[in-house]
Structures are given as structure tokens and as C-alpha cells.
C-alpha atoms as a PDB file:
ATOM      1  CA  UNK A   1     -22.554-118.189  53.246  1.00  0.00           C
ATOM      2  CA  UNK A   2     -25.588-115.719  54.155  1.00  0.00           C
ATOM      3  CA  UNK A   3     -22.999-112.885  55.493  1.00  0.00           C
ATOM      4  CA  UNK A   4     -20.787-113.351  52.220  1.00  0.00           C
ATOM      5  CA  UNK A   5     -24.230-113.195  50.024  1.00  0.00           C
ATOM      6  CA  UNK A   6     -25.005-109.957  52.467  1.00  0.00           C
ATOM      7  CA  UNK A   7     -22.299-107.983  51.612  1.00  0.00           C
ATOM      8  CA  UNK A   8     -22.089-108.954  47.750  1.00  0.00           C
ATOM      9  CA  UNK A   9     -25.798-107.562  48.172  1.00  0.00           C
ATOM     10  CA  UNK A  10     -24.124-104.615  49.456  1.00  0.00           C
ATOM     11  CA  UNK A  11     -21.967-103.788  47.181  1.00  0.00           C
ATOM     12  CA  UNK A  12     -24.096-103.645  44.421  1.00  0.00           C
ATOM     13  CA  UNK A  13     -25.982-101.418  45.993  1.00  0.00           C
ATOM     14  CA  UNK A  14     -23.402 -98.690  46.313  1.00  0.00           C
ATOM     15  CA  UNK A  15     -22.849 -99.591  42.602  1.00  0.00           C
ATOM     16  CA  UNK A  16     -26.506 -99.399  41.250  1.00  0.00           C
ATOM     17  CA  UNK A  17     -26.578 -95.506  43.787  1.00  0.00           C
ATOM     18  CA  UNK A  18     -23.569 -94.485  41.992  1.00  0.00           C
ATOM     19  CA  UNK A  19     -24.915 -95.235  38.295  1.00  0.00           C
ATOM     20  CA  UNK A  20     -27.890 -94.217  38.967  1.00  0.00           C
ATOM     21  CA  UNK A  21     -26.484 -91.010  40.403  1.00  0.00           C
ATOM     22  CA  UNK A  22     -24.166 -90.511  37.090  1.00  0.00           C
ATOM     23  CA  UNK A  23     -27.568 -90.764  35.366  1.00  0.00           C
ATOM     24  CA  UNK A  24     -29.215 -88.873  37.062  1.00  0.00           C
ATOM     25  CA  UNK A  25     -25.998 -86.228  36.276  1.00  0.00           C
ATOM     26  CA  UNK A  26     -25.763 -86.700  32.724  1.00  0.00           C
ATOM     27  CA  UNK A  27     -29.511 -86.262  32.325  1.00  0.00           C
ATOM     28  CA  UNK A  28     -28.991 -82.798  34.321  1.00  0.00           C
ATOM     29  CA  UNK A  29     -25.869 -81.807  32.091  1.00  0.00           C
ATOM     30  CA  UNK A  30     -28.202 -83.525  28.442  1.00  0.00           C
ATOM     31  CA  UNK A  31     -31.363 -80.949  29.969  1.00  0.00           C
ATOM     32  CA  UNK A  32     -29.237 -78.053  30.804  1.00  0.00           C
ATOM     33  CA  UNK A  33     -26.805 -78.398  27.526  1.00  0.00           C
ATOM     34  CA  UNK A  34     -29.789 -80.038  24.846  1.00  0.00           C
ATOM     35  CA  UNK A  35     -29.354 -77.384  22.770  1.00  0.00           C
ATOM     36  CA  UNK A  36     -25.546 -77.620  22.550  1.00  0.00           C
ATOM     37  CA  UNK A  37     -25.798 -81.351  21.986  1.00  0.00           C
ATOM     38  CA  UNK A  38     -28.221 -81.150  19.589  1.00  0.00           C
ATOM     39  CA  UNK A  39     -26.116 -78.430  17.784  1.00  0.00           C
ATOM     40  CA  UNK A  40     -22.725 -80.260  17.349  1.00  0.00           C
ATOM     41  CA  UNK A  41     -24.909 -83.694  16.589  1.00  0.00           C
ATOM     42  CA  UNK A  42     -26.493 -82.377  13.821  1.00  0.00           C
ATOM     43  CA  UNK A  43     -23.322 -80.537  12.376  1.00  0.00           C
ATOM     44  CA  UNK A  44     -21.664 -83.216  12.647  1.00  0.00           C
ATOM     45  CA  UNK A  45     -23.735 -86.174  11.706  1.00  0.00           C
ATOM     46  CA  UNK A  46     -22.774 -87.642  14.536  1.00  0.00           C
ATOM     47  CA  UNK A  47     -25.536 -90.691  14.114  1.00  0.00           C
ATOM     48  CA  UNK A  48     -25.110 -91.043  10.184  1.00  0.00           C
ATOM     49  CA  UNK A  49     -21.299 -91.804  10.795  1.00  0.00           C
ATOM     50  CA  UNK A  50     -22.250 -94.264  13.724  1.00  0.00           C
ATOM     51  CA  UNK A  51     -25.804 -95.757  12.843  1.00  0.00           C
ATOM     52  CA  UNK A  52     -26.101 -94.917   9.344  1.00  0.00           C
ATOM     53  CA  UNK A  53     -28.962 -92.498   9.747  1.00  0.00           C
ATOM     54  CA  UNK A  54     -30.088 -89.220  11.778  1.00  0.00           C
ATOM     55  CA  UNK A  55     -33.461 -89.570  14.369  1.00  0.00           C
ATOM     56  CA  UNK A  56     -35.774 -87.165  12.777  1.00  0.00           C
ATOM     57  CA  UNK A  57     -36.246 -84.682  16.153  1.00  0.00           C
ATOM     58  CA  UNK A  58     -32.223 -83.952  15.138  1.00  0.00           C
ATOM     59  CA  UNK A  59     -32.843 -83.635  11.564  1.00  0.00           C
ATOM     60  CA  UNK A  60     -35.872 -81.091  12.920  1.00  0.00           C
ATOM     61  CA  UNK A  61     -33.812 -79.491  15.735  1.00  0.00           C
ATOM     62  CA  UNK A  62     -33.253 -75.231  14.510  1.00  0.00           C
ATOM     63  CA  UNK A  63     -30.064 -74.193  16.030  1.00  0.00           C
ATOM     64  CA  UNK A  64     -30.977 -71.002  17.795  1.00  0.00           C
ATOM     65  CA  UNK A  65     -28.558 -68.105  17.780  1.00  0.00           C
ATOM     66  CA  UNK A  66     -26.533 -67.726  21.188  1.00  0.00           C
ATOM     67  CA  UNK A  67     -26.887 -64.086  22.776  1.00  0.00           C
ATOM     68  CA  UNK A  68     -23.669 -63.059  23.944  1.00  0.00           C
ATOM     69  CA  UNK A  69     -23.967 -62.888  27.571  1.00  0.00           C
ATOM     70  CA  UNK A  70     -23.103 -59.973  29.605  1.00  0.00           C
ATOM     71  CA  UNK A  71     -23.548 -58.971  33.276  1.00  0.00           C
ATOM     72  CA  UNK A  72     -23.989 -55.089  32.267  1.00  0.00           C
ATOM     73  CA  UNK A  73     -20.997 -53.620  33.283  1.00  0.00           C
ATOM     74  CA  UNK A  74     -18.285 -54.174  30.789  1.00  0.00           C
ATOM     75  CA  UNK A  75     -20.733 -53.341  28.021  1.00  0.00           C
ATOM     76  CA  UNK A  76     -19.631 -50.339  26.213  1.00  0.00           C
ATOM     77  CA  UNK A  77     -21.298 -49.241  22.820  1.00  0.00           C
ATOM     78  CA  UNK A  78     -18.878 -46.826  20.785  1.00  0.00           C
ATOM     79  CA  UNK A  79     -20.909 -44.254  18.597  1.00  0.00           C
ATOM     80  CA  UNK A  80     -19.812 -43.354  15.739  1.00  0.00           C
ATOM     81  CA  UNK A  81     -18.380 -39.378  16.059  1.00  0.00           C
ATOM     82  CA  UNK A  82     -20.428 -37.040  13.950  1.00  0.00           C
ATOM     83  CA  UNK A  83     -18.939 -36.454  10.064  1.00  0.00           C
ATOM     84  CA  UNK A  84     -16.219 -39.372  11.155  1.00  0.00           C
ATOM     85  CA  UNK A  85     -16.984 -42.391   8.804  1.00  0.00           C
ATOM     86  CA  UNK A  86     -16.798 -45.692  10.834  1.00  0.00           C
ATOM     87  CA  UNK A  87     -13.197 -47.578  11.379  1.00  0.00           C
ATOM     88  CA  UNK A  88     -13.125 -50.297   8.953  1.00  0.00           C
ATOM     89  CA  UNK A  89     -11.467 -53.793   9.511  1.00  0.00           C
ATOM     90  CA  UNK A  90      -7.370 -53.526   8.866  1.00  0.00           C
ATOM     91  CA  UNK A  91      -6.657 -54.725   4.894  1.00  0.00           C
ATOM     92  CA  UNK A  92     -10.629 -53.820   3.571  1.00  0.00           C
ATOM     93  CA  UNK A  93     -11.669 -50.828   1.244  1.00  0.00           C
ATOM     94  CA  UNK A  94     -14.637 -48.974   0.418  1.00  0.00           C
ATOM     95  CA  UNK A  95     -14.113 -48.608  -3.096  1.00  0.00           C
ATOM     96  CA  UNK A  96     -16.415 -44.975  -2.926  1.00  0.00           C
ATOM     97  CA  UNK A  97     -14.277 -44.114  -0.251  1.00  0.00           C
ATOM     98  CA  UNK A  98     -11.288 -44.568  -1.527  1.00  0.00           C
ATOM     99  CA  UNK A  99     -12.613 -43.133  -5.006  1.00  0.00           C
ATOM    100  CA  UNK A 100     -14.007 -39.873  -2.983  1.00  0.00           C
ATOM    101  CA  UNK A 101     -10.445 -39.801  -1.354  1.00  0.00           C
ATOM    102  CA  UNK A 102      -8.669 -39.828  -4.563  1.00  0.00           C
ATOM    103  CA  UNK A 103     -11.197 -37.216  -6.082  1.00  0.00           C
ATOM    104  CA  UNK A 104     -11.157 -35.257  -2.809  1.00  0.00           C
ATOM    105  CA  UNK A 105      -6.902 -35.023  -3.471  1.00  0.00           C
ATOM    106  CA  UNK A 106      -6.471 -34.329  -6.740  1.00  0.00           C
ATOM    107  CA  UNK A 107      -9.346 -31.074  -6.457  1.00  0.00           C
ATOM    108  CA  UNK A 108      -6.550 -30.166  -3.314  1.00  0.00           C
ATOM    109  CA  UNK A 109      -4.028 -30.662  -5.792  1.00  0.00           C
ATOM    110  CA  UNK A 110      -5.916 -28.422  -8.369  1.00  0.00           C
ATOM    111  CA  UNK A 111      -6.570 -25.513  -5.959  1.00  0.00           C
ATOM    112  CA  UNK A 112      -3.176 -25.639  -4.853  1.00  0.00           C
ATOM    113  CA  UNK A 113      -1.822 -25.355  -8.476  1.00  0.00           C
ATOM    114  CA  UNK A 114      -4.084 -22.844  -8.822  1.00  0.00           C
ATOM    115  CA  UNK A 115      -3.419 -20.585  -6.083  1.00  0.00           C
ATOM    116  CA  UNK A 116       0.479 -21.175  -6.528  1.00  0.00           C
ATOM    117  CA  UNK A 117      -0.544 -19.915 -10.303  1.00  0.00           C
ATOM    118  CA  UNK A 118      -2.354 -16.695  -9.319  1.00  0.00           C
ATOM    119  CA  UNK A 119       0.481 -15.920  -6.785  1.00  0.00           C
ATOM    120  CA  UNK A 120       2.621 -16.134  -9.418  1.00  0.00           C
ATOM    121  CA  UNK A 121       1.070 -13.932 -11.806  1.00  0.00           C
ATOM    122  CA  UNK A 122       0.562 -11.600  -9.131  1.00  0.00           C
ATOM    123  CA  UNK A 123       3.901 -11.580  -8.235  1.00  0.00           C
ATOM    124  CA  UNK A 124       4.522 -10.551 -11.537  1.00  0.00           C
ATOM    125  CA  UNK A 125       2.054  -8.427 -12.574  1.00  0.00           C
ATOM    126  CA  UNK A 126       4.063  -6.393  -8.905  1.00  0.00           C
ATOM    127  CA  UNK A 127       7.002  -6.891 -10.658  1.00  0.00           C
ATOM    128  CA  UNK A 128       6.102  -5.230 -13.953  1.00  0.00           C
ATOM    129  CA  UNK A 129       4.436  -2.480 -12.134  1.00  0.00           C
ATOM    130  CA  UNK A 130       7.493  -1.850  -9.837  1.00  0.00           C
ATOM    131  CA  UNK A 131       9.388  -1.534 -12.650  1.00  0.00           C
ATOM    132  CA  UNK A 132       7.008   0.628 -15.185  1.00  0.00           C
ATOM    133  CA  UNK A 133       6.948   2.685 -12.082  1.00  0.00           C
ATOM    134  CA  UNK A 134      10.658   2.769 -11.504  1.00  0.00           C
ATOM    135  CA  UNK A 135      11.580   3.494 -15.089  1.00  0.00           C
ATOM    136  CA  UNK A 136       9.679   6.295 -15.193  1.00  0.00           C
ATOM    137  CA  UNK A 137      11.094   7.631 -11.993  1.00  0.00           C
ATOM    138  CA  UNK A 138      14.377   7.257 -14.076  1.00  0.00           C
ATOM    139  CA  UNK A 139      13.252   8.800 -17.456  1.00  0.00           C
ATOM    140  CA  UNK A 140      11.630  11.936 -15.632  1.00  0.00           C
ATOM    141  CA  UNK A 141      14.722  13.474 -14.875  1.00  0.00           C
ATOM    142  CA  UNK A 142      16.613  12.541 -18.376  1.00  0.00           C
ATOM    143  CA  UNK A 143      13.253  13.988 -19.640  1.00  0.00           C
ATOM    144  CA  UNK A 144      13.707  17.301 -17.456  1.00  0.00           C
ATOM    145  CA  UNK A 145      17.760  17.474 -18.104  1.00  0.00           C
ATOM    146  CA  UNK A 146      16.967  16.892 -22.176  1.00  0.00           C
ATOM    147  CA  UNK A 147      14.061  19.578 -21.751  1.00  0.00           C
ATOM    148  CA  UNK A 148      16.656  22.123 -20.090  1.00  0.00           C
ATOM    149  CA  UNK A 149      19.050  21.284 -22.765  1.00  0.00           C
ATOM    150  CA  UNK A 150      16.674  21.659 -25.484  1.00  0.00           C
ATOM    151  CA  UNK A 151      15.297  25.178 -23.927  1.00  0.00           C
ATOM    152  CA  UNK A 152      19.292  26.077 -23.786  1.00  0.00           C
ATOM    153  CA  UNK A 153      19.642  26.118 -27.398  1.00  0.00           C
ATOM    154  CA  UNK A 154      16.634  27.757 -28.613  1.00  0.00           C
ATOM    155  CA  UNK A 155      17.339  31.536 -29.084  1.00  0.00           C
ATOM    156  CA  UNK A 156      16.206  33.651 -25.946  1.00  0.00           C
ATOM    157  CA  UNK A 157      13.691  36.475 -27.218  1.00  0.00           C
ATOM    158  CA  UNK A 158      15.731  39.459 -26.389  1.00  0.00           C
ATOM    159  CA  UNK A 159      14.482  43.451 -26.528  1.00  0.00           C
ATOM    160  CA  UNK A 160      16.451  46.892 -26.432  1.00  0.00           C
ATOM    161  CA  UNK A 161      16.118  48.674 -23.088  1.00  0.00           C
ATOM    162  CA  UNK A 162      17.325  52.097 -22.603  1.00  0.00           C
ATOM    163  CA  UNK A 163      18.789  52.963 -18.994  1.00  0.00           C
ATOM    164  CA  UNK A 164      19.430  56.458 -18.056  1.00  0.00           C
ATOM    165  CA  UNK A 165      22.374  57.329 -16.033  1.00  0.00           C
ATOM    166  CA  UNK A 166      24.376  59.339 -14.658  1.00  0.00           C
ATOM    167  CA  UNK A 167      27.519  61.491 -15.172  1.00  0.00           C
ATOM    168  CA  UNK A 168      28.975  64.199 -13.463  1.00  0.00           C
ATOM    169  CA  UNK A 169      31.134  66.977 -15.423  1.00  0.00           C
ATOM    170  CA  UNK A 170      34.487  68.714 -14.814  1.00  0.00           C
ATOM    171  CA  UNK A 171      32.316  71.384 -12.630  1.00  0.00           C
ATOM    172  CA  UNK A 172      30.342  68.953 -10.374  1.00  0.00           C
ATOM    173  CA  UNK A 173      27.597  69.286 -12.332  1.00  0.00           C
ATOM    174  CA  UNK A 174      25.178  65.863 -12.765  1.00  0.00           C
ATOM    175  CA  UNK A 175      24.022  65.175 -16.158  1.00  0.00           C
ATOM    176  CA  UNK A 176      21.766  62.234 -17.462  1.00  0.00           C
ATOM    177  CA  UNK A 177      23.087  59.334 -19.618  1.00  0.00           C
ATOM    178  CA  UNK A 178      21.287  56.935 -21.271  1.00  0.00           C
ATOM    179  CA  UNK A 179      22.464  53.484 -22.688  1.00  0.00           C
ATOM    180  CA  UNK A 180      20.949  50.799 -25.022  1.00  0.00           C
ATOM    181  CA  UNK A 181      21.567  47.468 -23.580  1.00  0.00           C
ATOM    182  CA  UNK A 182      19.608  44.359 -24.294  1.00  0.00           C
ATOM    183  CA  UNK A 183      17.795  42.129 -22.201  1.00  0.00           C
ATOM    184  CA  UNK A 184      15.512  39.039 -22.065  1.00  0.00           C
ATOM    185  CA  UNK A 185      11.872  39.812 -23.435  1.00  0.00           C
ATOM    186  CA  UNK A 186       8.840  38.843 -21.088  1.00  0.00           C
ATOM    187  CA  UNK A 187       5.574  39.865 -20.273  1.00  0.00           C
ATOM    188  CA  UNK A 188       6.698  42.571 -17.926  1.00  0.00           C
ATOM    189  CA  UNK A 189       9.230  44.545 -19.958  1.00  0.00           C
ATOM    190  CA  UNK A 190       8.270  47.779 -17.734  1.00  0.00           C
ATOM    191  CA  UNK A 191       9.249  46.069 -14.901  1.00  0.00           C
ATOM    192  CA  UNK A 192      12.394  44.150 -16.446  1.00  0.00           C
ATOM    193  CA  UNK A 193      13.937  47.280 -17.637  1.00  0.00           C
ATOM    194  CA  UNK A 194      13.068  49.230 -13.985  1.00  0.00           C
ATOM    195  CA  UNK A 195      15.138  46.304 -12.511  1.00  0.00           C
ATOM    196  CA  UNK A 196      17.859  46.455 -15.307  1.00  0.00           C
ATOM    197  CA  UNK A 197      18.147  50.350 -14.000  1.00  0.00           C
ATOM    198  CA  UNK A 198      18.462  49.234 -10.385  1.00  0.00           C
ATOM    199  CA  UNK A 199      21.440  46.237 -11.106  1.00  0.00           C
ATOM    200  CA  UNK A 200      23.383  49.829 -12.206  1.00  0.00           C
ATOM    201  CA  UNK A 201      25.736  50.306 -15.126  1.00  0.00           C
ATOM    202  CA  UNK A 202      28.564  47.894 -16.433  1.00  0.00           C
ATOM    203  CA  UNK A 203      31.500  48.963 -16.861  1.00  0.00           C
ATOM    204  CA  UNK A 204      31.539  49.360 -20.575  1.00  0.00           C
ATOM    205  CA  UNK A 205      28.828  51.945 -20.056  1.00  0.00           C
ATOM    206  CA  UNK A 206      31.005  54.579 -18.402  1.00  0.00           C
ATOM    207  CA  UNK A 207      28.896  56.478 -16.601  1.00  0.00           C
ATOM    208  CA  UNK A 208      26.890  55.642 -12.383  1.00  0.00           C
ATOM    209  CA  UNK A 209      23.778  55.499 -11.033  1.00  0.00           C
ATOM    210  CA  UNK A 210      22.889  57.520  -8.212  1.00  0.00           C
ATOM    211  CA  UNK A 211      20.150  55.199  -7.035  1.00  0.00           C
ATOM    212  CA  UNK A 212      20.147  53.964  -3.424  1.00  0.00           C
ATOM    213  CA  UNK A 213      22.060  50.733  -2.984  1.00  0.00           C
ATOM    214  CA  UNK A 214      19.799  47.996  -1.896  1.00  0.00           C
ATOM    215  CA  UNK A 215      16.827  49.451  -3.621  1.00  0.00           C
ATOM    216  CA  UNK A 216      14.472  47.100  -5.039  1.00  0.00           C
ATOM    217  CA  UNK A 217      11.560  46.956  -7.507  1.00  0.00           C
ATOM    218  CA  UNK A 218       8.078  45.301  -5.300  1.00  0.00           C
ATOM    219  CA  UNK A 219       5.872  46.017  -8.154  1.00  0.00           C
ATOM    220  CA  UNK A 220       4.769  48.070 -11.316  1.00  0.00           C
ATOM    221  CA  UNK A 221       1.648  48.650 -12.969  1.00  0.00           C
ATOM    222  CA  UNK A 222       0.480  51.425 -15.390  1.00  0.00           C
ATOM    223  CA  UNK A 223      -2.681  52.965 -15.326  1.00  0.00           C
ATOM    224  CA  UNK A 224      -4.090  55.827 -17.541  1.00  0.00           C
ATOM    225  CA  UNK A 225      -0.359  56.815 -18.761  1.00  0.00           C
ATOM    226  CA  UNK A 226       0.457  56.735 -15.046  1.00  0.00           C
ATOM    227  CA  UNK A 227       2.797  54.127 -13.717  1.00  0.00           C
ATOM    228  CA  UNK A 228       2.542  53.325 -10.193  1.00  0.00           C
ATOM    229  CA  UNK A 229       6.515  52.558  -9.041  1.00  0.00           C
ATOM    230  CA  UNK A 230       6.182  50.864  -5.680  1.00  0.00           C
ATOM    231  CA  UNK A 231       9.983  50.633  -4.476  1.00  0.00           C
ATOM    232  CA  UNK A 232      11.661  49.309  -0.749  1.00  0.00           C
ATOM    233  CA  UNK A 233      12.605  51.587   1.767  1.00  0.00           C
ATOM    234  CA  UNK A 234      16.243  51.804   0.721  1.00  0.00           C
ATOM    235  CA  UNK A 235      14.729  53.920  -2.024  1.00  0.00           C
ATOM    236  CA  UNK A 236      13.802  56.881   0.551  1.00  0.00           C
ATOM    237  CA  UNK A 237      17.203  57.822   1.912  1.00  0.00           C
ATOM    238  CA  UNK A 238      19.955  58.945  -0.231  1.00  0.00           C
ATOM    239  CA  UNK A 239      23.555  59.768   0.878  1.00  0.00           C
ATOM    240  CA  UNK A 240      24.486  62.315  -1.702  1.00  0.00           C
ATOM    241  CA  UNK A 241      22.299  64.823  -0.508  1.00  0.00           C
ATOM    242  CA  UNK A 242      19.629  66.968  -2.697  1.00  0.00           C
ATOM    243  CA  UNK A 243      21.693  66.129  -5.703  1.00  0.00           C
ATOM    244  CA  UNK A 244      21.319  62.785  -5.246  1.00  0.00           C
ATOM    245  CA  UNK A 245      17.480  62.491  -5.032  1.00  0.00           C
ATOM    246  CA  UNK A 246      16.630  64.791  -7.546  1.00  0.00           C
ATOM    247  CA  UNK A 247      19.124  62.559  -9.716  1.00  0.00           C
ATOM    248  CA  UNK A 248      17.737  59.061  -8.673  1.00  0.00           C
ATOM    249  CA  UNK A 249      14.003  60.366  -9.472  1.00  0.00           C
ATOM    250  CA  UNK A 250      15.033  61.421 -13.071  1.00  0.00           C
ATOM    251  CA  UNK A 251      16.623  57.842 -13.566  1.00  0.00           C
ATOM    252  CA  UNK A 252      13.383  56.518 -12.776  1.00  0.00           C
ATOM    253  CA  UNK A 253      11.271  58.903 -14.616  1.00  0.00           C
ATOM    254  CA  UNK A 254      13.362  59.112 -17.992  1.00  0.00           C
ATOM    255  CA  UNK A 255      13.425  55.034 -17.752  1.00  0.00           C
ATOM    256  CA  UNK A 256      10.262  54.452 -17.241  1.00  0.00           C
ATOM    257  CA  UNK A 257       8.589  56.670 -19.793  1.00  0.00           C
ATOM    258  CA  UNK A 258      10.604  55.332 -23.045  1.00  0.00           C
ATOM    259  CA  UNK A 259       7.766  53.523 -22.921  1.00  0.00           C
ATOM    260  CA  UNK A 260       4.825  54.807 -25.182  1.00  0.00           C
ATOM    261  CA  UNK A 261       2.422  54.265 -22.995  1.00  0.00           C
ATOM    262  CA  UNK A 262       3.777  55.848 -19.559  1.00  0.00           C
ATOM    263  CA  UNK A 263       3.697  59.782 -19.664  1.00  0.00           C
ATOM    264  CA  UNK A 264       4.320  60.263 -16.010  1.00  0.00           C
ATOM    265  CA  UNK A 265       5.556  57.884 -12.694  1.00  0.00           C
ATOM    266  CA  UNK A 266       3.861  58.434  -9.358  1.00  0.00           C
ATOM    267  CA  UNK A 267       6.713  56.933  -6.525  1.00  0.00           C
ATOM    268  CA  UNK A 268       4.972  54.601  -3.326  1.00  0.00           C
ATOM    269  CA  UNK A 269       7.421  53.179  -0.834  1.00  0.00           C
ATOM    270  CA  UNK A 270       6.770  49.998   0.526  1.00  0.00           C
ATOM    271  CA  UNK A 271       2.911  50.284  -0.981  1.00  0.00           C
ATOM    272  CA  UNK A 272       2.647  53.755   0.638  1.00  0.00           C
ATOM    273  CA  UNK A 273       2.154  57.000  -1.479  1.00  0.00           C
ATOM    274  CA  UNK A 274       4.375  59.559   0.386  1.00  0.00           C
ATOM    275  CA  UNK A 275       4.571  63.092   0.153  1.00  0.00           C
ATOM    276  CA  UNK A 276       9.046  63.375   0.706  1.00  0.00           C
ATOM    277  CA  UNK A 277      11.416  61.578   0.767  1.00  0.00           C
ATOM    278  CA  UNK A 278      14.750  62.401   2.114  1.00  0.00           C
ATOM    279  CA  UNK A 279      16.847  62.402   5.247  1.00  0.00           C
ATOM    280  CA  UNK A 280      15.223  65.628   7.171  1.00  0.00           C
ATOM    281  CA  UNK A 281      16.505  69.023   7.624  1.00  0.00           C
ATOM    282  CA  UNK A 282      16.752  70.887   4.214  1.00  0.00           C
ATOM    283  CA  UNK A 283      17.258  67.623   2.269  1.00  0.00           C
ATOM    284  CA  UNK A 284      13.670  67.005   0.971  1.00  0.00           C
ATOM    285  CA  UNK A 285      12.646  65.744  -2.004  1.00  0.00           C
ATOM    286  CA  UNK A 286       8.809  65.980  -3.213  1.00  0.00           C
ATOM    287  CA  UNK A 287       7.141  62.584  -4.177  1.00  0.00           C
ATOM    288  CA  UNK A 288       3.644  63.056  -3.531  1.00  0.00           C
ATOM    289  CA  UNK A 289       2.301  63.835  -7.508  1.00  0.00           C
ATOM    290  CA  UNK A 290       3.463  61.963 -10.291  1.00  0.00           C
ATOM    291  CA  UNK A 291       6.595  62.954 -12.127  1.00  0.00           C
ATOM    292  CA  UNK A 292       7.224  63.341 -15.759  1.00  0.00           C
ATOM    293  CA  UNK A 293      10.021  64.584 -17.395  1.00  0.00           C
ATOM    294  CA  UNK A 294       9.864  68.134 -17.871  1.00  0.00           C
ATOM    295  CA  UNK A 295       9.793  68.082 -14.057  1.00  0.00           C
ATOM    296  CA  UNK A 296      13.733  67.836 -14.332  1.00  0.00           C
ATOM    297  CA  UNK A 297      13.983  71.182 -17.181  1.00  0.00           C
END
């Protein structure tokens, strides 16, 4: 009876160690989590529901805020990029923002109309120039051709020149011809007619010219009654012979002094005043004083 009462003793032992070590366990876990119990007791009126009312250190009990606990390494902090406004939550707005957006878009829009405007006119203004230039291009020469015309059918100024020539009679003898032909007036009728002399006669005219061929007229002026006759080389050599010269001077002279004011004509060659010309030997013809015409009586 003892040994039965012994280990009945025993037993409830081990059971009394093992409550009291649950206890002990809970009142570990109650210390460690108070806070946490306290929390969901109060939120959820845990004694009201079972006892009807709330023990006043819960009613009291301020549920503290819980720090997110880190050990330091994952913890990353993401700063915002400079002039990037912050990423907000997916399906939110920021009315300004969106506002500033819209704003922002249609001043875009604006500019761009704008710009697309001013290219255009500028296009056309291009245009317009392109052609203004273009048409005038065209009209100068219809201009210069209606000009030409017009020019064409106003009257040409014309004056009577008389051209001496030559002849030579049934004996060999050369005599002097003159003809009246008309040609264009100008500012330089001395040195129109010279040149009319030089083309030689037409055949109408019946008569020659003894001139050089190839002789040409490099200028004329007239100074005290004397007119300076400045003629090309072709001028100094004459085929004929002595006949020849002396005739060629008295075209020249004769010509040349139908005008009132030339008395006399003093002959250069190629800008030079010359004493003879002629081809040597006996064929020598005096140049180096003026001319007039009762130098050929």
C-alpha cells in the first residue's frame, strides 16, 4: 500500500514540474510578447466579449508603433533624382501634375503650330521671291528684243558725205571723183566719212580708190583747222607706184576738208608723225607737214 501511495506521489510530481514549467513558459512568452497581447486584447475586446468588461491597465495600455526591424544590410534608401518628380503609386494622380502636363502639351502643341506656320510663310515668301526673280529674268530679254524692235523702226539720223575718188582717163592720166552718198549721223562724222572713204566705192559710183587695201582709220581729231589722220601701217606702202600715193593722199585730203572746219590734214602712221612714206628707191612720198589741197594743183 506504501509503494503504490509512493509512486502515485511520484507521479504528481512530474505533473506539478511540467505545469509549473508551462508556466513558467507562458509567463516568458506573456513578458517577452505583453505588448502584442495587450495590442490584439484591446482591439479586440477580447474581455468585454468574454467577461462583459475590459481591466482598466488594457483600457490604459497605448499601442506603441513597431519599428521595422532591419539588420543593416538590405536597407537601401532610393533618392529622389534631381528635377525627376517622385514615382507615384500605380492608378493615383496629382491633379497639378497632371494639369501642368496638360498645360506643358498644349504650349508644345502651340510652338509647334507655330513654327510649322512661320516655315510655311517662309516657304512662301521663297517662293514669291523665286518667282518675282524669275519673271524678270524672263521679261528682260522680251524687254531688250521689244527695245531693238522699237529702235528698228524709228528713222536712223542720216547725213550727206562726199567721197573723193578716183578715175583714170583714156591717156593714163588719174583724175579725182567725188560722190554724195549718205550715211548714219553720229558724233564723229569726220571720222565716219574717213571710214566711208576707206570701205571704197560701190559699184553704182563708177569710179576706184587708190587707197591701200587693209588700211584702217585708228583715230581723228582736229585741232586749229588741222586734222590729225592717224592711219595703220597698210597705209604706208602702195603698189601703184608714185601715182598711187600722191593719189591716195588727195583722197584723204579732199575728204577730209569738206568739212568747214579742217583746212589742212597732217598724216601719222600707227601714232607716229613720219616724214615719207613709200616703198624706197625713187618711190617717196612726203608726209611730214600737213597737206591741204592746193598741194595737189
Amino acid at each position: 500500500m506504501s509503494g503504490k501511495n509512493s509512486k502515485k506521489a511520484k507521479r504528481n510530481g512530474i505533473f506539478a514540474a511540467i505545469w509549473l514549467l508551462l508556466i513558467i513558459i507562458l509567463l516568458i512568452v506573456f513578458l517577452v510578447k505583453k505588448d502584442d497581447f495587450a495590442d490584439n486584447l484591446k482591439s479586440t475586446n477580447f474581455f468585454e466579449r468574454v467577461v462583459g468588461s475590459t481591466p482598466e491597465f488594457i483600457q490604459n495600455y497605448e499601442t506603441k508603433k513597431k519599428e521595422n526591424k532591419s539588420n543593416g544590410l538590405l536597407d537601401v534608401e532610393v533618392a529622389p533624382v534631381p528635377g525627376q518628380k517622385e514615382t507615384q503609386e500605380p492608378g493615383t494622380y496629382d491633379l497639378d501634375d497632371l494639369n501642368a502636363e496638360q498645360d506643358s502639351s498644349a504650349a508644345q502643341d502651340s510652338l509647334d503650330k507655330e513654327k510649322a506656320a512661320e516655315s510655311a510663310q517662309s516657304s512662301a515668301d521663297s517662293s514669291a521671291q523665286n518667282n518675282a526673280a524669275k519673271a524678270e529674268e524672263d521679261k528682260a530679254p522680251k524687254q531688250q528684243a521689244a527695245e531693238e524692235k522699237e529702235d528698228k523702226k524709228k528713222p536712223v539720223a542720216m547725213m550727206n558725205a562726199k567721197l573723193f575718188f578716183a578715175q583714170v582717163d583714156a591717156d593714163g592720166n588719174v583724175n579725182r571723183k567725188s560722190v554724195v552718198r549718205q550715211i548714219p549721223k553720229s558724233d564723229s562724222p569726220l571720222s565716219d566719212t574717213i571710214k566711208a572713204l576707206l570701205a571704197g566705192p560701190q559699184s553704182s559710183e563708177k569710179c576706184m580708190t587708190l587707197i591701200p587695201q587693209g588700211t584702217r582709220l585708228l583715230s581723228a581729231s582736229v585741232r586749229n583747222g588741222i586734222a590729225a589722220l592717224n592711219f595703220s601701217e597698210a597705209f604706208e606702202f602702195n603698189e601703184i607706184g608714185a601715182d598711187g600715193y600722191r593719189a591716195q593722199l588727195m583722197q584723204i585730203v579732199f575728204t577730209a576738208t569738206e568739212f568747214a572746219t579742217v583746212e589742212s590734214v597732217q598724216f601719222l602712221i600707227e601714232g607716229q608723225r613720219k616724214d615719207y612714206i613709200g616703198s624706197g628707191e625713187d618711190v617717196w612720198m612726203w608726209i611730214g607737214s600737213p597737206y591741204t589741197r592746193s598741194s595737189f594743183n
